[in-house]
C-alpha atoms as a PDB file:
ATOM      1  CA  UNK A   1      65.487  36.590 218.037  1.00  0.00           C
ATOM      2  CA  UNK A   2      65.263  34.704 221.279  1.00  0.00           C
ATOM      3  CA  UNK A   3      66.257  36.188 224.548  1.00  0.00           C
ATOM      4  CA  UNK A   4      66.521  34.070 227.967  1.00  0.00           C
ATOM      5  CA  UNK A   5      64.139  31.747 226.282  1.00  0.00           C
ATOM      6  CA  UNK A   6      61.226  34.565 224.752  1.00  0.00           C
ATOM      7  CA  UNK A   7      60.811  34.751 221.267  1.00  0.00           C
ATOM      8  CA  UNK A   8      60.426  38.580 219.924  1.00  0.00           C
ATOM      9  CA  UNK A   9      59.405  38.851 216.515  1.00  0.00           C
ATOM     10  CA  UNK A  10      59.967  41.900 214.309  1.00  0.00           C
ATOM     11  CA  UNK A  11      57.421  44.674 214.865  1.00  0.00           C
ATOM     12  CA  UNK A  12      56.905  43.115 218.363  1.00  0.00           C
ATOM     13  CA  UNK A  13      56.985  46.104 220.910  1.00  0.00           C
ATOM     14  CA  UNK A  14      59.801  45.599 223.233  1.00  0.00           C
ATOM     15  CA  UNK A  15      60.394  48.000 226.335  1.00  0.00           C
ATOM     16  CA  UNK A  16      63.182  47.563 228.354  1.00  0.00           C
ATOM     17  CA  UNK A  17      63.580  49.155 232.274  1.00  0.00           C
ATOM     18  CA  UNK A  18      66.799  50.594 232.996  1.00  0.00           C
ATOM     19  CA  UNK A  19      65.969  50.491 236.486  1.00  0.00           C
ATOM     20  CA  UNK A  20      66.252  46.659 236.755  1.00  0.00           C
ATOM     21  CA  UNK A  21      70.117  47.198 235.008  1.00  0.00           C
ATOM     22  CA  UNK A  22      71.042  49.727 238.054  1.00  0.00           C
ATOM     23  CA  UNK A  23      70.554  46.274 240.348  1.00  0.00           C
ATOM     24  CA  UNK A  24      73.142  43.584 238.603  1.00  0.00           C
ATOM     25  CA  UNK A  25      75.201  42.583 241.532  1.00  0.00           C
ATOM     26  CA  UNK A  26      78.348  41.974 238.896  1.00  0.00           C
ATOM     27  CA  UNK A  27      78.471  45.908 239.111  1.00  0.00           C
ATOM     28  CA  UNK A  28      76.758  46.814 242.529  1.00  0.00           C
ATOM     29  CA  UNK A  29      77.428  44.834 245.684  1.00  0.00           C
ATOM     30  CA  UNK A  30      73.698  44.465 247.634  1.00  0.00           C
ATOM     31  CA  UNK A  31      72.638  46.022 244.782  1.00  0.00           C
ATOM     32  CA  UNK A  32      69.285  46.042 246.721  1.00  0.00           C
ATOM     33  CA  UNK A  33      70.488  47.774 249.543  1.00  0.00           C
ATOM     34  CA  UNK A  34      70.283  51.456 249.802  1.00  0.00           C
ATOM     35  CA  UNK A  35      73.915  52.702 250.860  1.00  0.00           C
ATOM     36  CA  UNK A  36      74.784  56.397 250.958  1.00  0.00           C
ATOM     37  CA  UNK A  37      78.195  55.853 251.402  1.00  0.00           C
ATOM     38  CA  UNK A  38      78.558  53.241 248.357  1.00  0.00           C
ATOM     39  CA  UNK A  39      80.847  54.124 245.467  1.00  0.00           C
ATOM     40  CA  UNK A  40      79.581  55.638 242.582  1.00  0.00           C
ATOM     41  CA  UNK A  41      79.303  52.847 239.394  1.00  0.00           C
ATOM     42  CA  UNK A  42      78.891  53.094 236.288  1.00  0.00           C
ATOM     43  CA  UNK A  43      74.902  53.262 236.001  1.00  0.00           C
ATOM     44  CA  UNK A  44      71.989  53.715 233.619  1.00  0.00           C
ATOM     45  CA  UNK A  45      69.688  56.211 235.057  1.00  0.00           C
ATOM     46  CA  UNK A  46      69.824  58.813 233.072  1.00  0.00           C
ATOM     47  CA  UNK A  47      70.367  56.582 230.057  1.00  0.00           C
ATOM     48  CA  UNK A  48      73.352  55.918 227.868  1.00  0.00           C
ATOM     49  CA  UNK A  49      75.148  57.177 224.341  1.00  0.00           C
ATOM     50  CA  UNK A  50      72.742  59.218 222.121  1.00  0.00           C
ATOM     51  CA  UNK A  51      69.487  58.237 224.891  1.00  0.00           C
ATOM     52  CA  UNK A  52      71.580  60.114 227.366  1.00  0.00           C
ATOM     53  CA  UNK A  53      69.632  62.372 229.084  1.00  0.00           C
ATOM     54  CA  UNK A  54      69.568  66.360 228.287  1.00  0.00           C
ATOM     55  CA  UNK A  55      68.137  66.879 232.066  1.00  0.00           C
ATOM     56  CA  UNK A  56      70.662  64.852 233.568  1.00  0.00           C
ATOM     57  CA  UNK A  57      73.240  67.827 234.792  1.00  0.00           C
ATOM     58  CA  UNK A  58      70.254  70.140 236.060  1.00  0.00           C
ATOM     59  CA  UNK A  59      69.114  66.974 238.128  1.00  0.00           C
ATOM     60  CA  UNK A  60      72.295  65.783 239.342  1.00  0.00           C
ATOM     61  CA  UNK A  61      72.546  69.794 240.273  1.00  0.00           C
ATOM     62  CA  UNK A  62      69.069  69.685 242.274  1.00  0.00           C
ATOM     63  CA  UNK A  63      69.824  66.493 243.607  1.00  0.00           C
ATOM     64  CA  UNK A  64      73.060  67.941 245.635  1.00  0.00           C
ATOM     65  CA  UNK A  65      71.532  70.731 246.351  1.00  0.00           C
ATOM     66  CA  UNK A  66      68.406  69.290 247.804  1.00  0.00           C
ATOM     67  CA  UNK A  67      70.430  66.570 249.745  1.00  0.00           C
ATOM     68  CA  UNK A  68      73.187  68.959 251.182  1.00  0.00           C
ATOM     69  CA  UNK A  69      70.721  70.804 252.916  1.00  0.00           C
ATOM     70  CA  UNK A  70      68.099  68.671 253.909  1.00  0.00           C
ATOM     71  CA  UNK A  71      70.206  66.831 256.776  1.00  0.00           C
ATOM     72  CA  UNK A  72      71.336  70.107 258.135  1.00  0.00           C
ATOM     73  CA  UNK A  73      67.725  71.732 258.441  1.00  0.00           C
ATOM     74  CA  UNK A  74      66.340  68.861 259.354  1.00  0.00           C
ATOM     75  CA  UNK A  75      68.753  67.076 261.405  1.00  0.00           C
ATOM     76  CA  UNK A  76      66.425  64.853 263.279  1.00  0.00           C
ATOM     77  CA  UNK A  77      64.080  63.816 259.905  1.00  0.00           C
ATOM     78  CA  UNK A  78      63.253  60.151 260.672  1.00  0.00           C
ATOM     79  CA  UNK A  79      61.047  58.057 258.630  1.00  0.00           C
ATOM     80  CA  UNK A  80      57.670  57.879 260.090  1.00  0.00           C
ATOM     81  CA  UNK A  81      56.903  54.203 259.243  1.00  0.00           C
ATOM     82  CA  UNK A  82      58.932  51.221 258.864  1.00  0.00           C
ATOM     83  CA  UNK A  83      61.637  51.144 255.980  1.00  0.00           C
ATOM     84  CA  UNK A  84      59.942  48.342 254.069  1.00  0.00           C
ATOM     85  CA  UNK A  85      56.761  50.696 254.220  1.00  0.00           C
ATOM     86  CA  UNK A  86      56.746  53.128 251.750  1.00  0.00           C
ATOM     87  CA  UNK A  87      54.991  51.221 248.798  1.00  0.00           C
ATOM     88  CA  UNK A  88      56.269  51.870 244.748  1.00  0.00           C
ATOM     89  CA  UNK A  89      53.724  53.154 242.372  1.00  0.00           C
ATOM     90  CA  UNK A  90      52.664  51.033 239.529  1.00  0.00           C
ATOM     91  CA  UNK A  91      50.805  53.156 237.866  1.00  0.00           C
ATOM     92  CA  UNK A  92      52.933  54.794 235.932  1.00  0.00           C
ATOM     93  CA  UNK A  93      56.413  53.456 234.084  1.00  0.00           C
ATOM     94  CA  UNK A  94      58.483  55.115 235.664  1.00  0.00           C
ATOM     95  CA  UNK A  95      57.954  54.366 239.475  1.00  0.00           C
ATOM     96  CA  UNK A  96      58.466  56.178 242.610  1.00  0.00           C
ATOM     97  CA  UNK A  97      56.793  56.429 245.785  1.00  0.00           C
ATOM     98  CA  UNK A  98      53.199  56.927 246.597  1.00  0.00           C
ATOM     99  CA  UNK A  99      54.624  58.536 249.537  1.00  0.00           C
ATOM    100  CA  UNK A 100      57.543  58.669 252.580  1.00  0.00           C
ATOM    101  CA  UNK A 101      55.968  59.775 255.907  1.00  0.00           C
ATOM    102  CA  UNK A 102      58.503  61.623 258.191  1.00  0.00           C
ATOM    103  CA  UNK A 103      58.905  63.030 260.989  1.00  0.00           C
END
């Protein structure tokens, strides 16, 4: 099989980041462009059909919980370095930050 010109045997190992398909700008406009007020698409974080995640409610649940009252306790929170400072981690597959400094 060739895909956008690489040739993958069979038994070649082929891993595929599902972060990279939450960024097509056919489905998200700036898809690089963090906006809180952007409408939600149709996504792949937590997966898809029988990969779906099993954690996926309990961390949408955290995730509104966390973020409806982190504004309100901390209403002047301000990032402590410039936006394009906070550097990903590539040590491990699945990414985040090595930190965000606030203040």
């Amino acid at each position: 099989m060739e895909i956008d010109g690489v040739s993958i045997r069979a038994g070649d190992l082929v891993l595929l980041d599902n972060g990279a398909a939450n960024h097509g700008p056919a489905v998200f406009a700036e898809p690089d462009r963090f906006d809180i007020t952007r409408k939600a698409a149709t996504h792949l974080t937590f997966g898809h059909g029988l990969r779906y995640c099993i954690g996926a409610p309990l961390a949408r649940m955290e995730l509104q919980a966390v973020f409806s009252q982190l504004i309100p306790r901390f209403p002047t929170m301000r990032l402590a370095v410039p936006a394009e400072g906070p550097t990903v981690r590539k040590d491990v597959r699945t990414g985040g930050l090595t930190s965000l400094p606030a203040t």
